[in-house]
PDB file of N, CA and C in Angstrom:
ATOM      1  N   UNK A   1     -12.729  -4.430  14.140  1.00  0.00           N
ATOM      2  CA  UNK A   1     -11.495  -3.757  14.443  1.00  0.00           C
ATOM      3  C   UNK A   1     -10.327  -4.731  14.477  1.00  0.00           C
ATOM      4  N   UNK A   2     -10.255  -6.162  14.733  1.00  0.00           N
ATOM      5  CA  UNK A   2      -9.856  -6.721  14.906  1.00  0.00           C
ATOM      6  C   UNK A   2      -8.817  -7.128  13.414  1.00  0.00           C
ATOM      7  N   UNK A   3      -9.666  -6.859  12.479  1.00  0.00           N
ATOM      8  CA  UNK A   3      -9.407  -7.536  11.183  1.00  0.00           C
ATOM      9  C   UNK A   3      -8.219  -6.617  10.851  1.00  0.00           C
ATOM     10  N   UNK A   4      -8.435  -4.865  11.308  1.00  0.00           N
ATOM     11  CA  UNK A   4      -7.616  -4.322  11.011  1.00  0.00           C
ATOM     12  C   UNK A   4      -6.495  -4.161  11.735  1.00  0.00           C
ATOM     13  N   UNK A   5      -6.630  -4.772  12.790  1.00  0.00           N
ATOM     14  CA  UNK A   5      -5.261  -5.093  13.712  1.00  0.00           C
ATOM     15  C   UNK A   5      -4.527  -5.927  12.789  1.00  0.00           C
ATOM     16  N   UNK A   6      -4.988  -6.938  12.875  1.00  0.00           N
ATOM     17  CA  UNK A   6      -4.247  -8.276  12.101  1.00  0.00           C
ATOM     18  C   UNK A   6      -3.590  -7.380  11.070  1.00  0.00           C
ATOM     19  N   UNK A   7      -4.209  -6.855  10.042  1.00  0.00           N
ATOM     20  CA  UNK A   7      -3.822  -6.122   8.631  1.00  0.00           C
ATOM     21  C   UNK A   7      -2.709  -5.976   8.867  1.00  0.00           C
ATOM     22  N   UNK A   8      -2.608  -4.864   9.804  1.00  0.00           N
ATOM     23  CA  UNK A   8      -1.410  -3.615   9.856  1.00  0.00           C
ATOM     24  C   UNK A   8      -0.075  -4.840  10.811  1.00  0.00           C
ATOM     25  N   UNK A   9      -0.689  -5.498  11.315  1.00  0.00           N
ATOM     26  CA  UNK A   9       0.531  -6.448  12.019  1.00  0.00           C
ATOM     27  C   UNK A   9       1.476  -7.240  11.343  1.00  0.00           C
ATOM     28  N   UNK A  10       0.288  -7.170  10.551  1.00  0.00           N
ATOM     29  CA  UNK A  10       1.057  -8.398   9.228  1.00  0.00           C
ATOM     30  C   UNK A  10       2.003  -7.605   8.404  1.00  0.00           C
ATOM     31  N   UNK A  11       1.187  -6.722   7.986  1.00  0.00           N
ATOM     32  CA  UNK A  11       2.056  -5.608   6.996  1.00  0.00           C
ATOM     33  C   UNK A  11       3.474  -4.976   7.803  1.00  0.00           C
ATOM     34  N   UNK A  12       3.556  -4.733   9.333  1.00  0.00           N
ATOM     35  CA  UNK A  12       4.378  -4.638   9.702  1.00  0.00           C
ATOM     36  C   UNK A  12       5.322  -5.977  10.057  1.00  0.00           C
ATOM     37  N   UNK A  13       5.175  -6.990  10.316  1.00  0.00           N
ATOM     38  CA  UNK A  13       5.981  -8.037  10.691  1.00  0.00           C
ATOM     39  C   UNK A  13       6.762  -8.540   9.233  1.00  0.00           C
ATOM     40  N   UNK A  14       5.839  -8.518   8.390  1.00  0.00           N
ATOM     41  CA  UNK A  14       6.072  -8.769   7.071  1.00  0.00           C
ATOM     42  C   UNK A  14       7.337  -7.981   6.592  1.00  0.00           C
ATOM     43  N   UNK A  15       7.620  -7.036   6.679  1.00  0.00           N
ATOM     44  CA  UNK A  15       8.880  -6.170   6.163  1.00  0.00           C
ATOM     45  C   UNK A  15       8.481  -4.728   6.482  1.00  0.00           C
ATOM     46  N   UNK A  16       6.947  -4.445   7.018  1.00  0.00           N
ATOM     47  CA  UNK A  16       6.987  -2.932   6.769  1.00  0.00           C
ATOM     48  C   UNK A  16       7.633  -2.155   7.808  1.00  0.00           C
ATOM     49  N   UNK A  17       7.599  -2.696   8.897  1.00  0.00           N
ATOM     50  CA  UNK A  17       8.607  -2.218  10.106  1.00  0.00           C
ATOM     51  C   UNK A  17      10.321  -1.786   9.842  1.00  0.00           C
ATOM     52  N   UNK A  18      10.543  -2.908   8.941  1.00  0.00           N
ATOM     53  CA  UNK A  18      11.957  -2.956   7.788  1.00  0.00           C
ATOM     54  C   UNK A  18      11.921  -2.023   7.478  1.00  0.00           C
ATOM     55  N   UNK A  19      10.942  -1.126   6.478  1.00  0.00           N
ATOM     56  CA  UNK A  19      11.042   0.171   5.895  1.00  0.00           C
ATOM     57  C   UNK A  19      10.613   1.241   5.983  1.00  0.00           C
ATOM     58  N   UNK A  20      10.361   1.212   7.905  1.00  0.00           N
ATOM     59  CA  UNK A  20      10.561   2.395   8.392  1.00  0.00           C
ATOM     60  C   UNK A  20       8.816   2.647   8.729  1.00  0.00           C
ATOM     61  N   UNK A  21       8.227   1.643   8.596  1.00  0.00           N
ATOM     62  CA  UNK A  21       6.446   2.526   9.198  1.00  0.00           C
ATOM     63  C   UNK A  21       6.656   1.825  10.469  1.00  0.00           C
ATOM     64  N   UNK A  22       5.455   2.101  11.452  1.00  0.00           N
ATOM     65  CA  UNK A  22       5.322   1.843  12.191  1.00  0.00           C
ATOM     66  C   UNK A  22       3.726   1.944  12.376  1.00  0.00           C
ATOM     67  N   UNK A  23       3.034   1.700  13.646  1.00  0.00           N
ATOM     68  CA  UNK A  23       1.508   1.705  13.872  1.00  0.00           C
ATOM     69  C   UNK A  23       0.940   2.899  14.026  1.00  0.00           C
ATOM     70  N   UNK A  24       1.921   3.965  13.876  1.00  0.00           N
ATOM     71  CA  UNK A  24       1.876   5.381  14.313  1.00  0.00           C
ATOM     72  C   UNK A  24       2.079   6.004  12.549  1.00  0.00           C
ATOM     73  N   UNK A  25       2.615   5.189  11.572  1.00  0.00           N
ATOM     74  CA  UNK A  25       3.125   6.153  10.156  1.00  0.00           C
ATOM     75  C   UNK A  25       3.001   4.677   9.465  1.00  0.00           C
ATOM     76  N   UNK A  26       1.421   4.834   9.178  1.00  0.00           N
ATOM     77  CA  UNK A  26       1.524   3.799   7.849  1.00  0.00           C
ATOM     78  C   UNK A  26       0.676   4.307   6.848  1.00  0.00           C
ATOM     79  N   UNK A  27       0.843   3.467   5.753  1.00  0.00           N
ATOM     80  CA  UNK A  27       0.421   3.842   4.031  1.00  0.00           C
ATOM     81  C   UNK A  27      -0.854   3.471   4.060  1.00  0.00           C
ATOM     82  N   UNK A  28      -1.952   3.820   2.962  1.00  0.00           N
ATOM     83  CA  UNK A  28      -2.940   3.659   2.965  1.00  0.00           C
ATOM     84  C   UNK A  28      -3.432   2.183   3.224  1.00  0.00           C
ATOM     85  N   UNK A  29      -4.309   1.403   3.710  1.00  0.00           N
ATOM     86  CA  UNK A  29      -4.349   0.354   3.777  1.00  0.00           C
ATOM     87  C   UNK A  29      -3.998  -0.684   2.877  1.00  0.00           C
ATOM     88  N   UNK A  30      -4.489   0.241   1.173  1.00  0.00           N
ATOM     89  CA  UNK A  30      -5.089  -0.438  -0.064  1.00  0.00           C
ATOM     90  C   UNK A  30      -3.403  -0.649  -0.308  1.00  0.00           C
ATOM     91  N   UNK A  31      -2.616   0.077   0.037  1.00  0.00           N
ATOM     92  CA  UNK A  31      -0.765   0.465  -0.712  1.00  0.00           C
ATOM     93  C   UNK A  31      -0.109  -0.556  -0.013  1.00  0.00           C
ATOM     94  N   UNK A  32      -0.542  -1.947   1.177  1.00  0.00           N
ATOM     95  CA  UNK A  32       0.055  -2.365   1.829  1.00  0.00           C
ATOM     96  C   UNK A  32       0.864  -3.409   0.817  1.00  0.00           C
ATOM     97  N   UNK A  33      -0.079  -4.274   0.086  1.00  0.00           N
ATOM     98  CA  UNK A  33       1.069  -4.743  -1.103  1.00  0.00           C
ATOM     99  C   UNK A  33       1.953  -4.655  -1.690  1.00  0.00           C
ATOM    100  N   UNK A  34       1.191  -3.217  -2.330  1.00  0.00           N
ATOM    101  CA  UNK A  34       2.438  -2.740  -2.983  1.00  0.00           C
ATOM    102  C   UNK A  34       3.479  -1.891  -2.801  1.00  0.00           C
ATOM    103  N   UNK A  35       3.249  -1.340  -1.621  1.00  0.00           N
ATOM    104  CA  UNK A  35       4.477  -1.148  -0.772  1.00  0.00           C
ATOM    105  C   UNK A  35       5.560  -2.048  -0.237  1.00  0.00           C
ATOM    106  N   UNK A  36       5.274  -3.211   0.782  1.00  0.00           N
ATOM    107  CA  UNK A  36       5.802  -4.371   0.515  1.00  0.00           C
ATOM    108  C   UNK A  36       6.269  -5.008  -1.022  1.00  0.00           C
ATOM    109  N   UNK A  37       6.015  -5.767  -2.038  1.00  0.00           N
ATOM    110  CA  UNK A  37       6.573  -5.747  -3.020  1.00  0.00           C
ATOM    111  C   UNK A  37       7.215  -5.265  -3.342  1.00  0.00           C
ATOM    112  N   UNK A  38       7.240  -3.917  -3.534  1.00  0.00           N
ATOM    113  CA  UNK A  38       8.264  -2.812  -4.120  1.00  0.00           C
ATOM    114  C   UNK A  38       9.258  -2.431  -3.461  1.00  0.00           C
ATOM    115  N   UNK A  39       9.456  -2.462  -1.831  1.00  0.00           N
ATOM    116  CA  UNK A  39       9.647  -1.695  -0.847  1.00  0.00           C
ATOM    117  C   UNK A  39      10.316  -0.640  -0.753  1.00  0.00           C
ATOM    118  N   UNK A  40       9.105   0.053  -1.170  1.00  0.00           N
ATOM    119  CA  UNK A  40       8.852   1.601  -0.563  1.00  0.00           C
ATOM    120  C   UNK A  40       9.210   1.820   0.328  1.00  0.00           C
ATOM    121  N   UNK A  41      10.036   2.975   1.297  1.00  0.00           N
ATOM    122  CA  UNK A  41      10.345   3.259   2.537  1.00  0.00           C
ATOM    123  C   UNK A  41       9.376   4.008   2.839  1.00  0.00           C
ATOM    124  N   UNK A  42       9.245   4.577   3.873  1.00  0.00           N
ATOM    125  CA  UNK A  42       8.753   4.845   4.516  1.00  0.00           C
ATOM    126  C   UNK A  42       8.653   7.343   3.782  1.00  0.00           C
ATOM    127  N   UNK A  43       9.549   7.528   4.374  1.00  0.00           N
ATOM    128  CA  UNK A  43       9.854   8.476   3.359  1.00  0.00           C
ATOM    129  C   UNK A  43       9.601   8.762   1.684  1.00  0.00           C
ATOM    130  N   UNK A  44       9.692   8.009   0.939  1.00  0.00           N
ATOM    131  CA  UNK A  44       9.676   7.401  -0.239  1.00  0.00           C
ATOM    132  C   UNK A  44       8.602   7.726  -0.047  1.00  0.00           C
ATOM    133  N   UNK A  45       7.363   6.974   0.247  1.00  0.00           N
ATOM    134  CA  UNK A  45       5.686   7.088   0.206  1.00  0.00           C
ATOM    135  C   UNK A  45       5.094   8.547   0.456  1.00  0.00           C
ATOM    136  N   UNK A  46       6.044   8.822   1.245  1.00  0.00           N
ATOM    137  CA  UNK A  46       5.383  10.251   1.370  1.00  0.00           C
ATOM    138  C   UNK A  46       6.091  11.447   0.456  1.00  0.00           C
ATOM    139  N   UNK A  47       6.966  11.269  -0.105  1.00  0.00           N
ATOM    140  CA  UNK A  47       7.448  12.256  -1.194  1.00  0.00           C
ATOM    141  C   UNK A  47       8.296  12.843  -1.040  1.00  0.00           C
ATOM    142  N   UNK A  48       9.327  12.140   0.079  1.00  0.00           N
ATOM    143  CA  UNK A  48      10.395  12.977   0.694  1.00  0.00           C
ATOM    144  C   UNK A  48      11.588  12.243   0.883  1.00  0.00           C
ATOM    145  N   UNK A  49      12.512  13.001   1.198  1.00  0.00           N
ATOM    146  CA  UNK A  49      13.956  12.213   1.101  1.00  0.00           C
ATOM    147  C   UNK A  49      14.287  11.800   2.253  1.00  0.00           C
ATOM    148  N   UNK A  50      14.821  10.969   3.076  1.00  0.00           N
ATOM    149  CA  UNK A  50      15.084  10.465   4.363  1.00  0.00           C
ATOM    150  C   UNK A  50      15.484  11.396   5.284  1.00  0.00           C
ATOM    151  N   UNK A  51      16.250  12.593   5.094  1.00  0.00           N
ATOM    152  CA  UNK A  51      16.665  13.584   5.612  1.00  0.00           C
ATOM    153  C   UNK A  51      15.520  14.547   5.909  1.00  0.00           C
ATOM    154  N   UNK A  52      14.725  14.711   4.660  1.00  0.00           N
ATOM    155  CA  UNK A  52      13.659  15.285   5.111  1.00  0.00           C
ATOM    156  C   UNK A  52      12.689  14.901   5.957  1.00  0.00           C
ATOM    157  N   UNK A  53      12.286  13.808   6.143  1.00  0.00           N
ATOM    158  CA  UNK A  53      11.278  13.055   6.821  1.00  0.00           C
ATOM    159  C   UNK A  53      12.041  12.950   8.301  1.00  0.00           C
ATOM    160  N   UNK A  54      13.262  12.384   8.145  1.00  0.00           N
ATOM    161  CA  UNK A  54      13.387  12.623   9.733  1.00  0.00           C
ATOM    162  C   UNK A  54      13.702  14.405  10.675  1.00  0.00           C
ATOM    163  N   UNK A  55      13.226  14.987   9.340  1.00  0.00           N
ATOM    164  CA  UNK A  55      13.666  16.683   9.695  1.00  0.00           C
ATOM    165  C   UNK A  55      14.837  17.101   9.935  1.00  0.00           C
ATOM    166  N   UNK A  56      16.294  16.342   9.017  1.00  0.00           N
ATOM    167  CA  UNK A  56      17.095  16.697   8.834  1.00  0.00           C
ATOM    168  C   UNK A  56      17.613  17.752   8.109  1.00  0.00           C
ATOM    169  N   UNK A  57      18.646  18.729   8.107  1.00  0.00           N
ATOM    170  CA  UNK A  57      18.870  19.308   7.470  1.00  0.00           C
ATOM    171  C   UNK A  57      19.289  18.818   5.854  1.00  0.00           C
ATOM    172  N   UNK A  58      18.811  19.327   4.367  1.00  0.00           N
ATOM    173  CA  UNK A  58      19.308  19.134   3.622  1.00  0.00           C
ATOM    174  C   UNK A  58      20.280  19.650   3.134  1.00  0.00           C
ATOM    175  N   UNK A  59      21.231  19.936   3.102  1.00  0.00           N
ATOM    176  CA  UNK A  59      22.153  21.673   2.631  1.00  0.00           C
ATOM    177  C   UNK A  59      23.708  20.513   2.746  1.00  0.00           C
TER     178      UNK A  59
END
């Protein structure tokens, strides 16, 4: 369990916290690269527009 602490810590300290995941809303383990690299937001990964994801109105 440990290993996957580290993972997700890294992936968050690293920039993913930057683009909006957290330990509560993260990407598949395998996407942590290339999410980082690319940086993907957080929204973005899931198929939605920032407005939508934070359950904003779009209109």
């Amino acid at each position: 369990m440990s290993k996957m602490k580290n993972a997700i810590d890294n992936f968050l300290d690293n920039g993913g916290e930057h683009l909006g995941y957290s330990e509560y809303d993260l990407p598949d383990i395998d996407d942590f690269h290339t999410v980082l690299q690319n940086g993907v937001k957080v929204w973005e990964y899931h198929g939605k527009t920032e407005i939508e994801y934070y359950g904003g109105n779009d209109e």
